[in-house]
C-alpha atoms as a PDB file:
ATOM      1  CA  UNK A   1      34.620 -50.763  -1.718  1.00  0.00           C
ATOM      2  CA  UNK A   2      34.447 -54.442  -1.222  1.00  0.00           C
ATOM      3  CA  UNK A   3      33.437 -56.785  -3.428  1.00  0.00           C
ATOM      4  CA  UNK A   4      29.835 -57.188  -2.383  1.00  0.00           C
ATOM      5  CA  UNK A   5      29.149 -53.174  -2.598  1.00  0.00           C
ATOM      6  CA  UNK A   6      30.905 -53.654  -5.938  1.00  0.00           C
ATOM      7  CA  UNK A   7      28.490 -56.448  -7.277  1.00  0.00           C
ATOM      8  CA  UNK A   8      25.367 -54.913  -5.473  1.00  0.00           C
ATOM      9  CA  UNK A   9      26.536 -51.331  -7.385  1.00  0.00           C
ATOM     10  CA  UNK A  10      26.105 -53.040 -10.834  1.00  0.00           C
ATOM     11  CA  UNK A  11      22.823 -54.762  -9.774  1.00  0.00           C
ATOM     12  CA  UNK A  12      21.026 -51.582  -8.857  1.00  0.00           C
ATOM     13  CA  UNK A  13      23.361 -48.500 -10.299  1.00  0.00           C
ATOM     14  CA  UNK A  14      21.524 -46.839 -12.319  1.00  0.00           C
ATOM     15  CA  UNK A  15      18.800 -47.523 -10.293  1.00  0.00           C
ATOM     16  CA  UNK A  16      14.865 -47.344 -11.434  1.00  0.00           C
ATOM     17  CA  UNK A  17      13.244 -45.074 -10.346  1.00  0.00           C
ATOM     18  CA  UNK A  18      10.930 -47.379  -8.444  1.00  0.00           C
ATOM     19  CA  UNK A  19      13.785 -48.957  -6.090  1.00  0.00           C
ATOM     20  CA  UNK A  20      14.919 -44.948  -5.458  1.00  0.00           C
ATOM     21  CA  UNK A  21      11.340 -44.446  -4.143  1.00  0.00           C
ATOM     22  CA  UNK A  22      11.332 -47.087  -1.803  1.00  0.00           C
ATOM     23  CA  UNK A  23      14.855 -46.988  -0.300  1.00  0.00           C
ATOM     24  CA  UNK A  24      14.130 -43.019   0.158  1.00  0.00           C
ATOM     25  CA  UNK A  25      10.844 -44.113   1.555  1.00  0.00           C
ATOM     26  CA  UNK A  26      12.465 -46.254   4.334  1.00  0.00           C
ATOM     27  CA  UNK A  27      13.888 -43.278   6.213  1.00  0.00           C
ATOM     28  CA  UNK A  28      11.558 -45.045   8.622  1.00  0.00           C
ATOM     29  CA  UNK A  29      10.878 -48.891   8.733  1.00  0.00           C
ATOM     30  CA  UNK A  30       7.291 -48.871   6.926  1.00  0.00           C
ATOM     31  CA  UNK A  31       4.838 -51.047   5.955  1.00  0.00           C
ATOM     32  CA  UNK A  32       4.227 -51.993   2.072  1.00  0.00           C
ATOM     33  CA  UNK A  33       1.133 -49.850   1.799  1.00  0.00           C
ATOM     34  CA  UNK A  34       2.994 -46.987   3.880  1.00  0.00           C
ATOM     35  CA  UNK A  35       5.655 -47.104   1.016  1.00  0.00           C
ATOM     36  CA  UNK A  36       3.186 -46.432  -1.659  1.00  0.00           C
ATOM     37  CA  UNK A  37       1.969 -43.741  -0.111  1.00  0.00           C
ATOM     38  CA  UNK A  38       5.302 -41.974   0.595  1.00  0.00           C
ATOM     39  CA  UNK A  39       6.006 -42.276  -2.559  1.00  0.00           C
ATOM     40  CA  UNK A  40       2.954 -40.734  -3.833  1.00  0.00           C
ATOM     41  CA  UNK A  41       3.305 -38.153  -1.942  1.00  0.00           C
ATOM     42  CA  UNK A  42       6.910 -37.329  -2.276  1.00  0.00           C
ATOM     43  CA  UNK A  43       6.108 -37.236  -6.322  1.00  0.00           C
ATOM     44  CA  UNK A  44       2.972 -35.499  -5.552  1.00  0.00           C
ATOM     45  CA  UNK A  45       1.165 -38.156  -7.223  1.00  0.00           C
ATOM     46  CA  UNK A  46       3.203 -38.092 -10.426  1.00  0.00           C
ATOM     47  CA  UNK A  47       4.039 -41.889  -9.534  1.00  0.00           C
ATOM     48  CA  UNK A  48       1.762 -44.516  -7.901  1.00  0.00           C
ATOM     49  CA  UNK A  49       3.395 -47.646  -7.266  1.00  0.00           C
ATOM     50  CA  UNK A  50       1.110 -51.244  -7.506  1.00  0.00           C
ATOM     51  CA  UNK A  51       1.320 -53.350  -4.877  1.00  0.00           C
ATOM     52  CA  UNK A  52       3.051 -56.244  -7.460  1.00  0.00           C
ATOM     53  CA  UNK A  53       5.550 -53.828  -8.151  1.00  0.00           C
ATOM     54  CA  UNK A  54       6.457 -52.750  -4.892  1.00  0.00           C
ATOM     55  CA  UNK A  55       6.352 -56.073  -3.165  1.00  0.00           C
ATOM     56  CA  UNK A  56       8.388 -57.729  -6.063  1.00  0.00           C
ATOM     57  CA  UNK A  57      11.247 -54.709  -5.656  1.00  0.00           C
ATOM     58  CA  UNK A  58      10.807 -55.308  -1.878  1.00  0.00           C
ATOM     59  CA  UNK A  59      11.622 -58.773  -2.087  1.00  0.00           C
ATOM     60  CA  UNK A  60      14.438 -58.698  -4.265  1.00  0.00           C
ATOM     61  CA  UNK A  61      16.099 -55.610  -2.297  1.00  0.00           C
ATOM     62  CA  UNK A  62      15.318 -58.007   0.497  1.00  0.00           C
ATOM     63  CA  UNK A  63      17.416 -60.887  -0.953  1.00  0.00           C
ATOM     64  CA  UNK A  64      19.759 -58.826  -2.062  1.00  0.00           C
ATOM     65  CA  UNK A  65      20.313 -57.186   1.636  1.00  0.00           C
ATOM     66  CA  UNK A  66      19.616 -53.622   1.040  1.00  0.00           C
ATOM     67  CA  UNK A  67      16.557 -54.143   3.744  1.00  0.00           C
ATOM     68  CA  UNK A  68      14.999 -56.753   6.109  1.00  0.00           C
ATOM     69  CA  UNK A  69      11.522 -57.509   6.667  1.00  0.00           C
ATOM     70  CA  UNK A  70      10.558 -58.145  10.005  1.00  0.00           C
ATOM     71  CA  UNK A  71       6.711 -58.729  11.781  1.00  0.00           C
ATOM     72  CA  UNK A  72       5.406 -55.723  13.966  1.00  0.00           C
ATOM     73  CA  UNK A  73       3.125 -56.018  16.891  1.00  0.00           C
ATOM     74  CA  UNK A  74       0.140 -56.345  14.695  1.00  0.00           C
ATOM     75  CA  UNK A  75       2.399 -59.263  12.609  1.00  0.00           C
ATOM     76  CA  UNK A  76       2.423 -56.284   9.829  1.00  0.00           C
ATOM     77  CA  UNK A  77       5.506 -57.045   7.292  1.00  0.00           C
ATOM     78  CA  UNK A  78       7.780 -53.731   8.089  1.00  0.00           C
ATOM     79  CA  UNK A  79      10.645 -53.105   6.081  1.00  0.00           C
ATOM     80  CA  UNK A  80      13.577 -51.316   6.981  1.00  0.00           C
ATOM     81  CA  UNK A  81      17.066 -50.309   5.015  1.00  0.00           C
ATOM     82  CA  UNK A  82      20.065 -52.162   6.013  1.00  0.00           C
ATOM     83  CA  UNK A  83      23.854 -50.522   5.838  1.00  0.00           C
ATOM     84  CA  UNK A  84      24.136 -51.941   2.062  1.00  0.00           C
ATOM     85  CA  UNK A  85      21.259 -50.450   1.426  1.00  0.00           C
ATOM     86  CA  UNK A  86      22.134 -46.440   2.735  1.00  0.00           C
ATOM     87  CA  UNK A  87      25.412 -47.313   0.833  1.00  0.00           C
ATOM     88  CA  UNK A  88      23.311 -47.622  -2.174  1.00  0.00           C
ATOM     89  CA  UNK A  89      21.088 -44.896  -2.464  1.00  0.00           C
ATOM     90  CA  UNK A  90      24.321 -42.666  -1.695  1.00  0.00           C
ATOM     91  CA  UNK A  91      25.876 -43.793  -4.433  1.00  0.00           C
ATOM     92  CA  UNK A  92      23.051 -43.315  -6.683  1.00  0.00           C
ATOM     93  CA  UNK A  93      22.271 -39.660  -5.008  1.00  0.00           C
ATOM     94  CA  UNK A  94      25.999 -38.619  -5.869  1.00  0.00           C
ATOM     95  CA  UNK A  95      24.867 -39.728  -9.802  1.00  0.00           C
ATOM     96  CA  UNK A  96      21.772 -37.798  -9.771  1.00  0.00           C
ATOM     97  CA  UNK A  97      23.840 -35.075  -8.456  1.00  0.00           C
ATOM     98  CA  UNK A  98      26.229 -35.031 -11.343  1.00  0.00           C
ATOM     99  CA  UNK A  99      23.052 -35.537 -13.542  1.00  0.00           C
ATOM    100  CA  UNK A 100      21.572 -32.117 -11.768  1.00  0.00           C
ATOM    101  CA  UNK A 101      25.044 -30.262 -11.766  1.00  0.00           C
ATOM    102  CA  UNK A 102      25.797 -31.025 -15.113  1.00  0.00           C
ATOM    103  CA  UNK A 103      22.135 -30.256 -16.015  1.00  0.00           C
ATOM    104  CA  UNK A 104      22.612 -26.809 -14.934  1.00  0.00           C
ATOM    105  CA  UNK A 105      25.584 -26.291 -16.230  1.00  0.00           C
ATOM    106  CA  UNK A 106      24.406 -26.720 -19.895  1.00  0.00           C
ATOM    107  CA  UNK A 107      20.772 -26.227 -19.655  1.00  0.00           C
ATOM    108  CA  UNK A 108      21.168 -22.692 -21.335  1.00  0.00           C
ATOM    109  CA  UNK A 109      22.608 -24.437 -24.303  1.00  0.00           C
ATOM    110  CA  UNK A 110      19.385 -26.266 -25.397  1.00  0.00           C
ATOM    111  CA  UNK A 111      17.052 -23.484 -24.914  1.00  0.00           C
END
């Protein structure tokens, strides 16, 4: 892991679960609006993102490289994940792995 995986890791590791949503949500470059509704839907409405919210996530995972914005034909903002980014949300899908794993594991114990 080089040194800019290592310092993106810390920014984002354990990640909110906001950011999750969104880089899950770009399986397909998507519009703003087109995130928020993935989102709802993939929570089955047990999280609906605000534009602010999603925009200001955007725009930091943006700066930070994990996605690029570009125009579409309609000069629509689309955002799409970037290589960082897929290294990202496979890092934090290994930890919510062990999280689920180890969940199992002891669940009986707290019943």
């Amino acid at each position: 892991m080089d040194s800019i995986e290592k310092k993106l890791e810390k920014a984002y590791i354990p990640m909110t679960e906001t950011a999750y949503y969104i880089l899950l949500s770009l399986t397909e470059p998507r519009h703003g609006y087109g995130i928020i509704k993935h989102v709802e839907q993939l929570t089955k409405g047990r999280i609906s993102l605000g534009s602010g919210t999603v925009y200001g996530t955007l725009t930091k995972m943006q700066r930070d490289g994990l996605i690029v914005k570009y125009a579409d034909e309609q000069r629509k903002k689309v955002y799409e994940i970037t290589e960082d980014g897929k290294t990202i949300i496979r890092i934090e899908m290994g930890r919510l792995k062990e999280l689920y794993d180890n969940a199992l594991h002891y669940g009986e114990e707290f019943l």
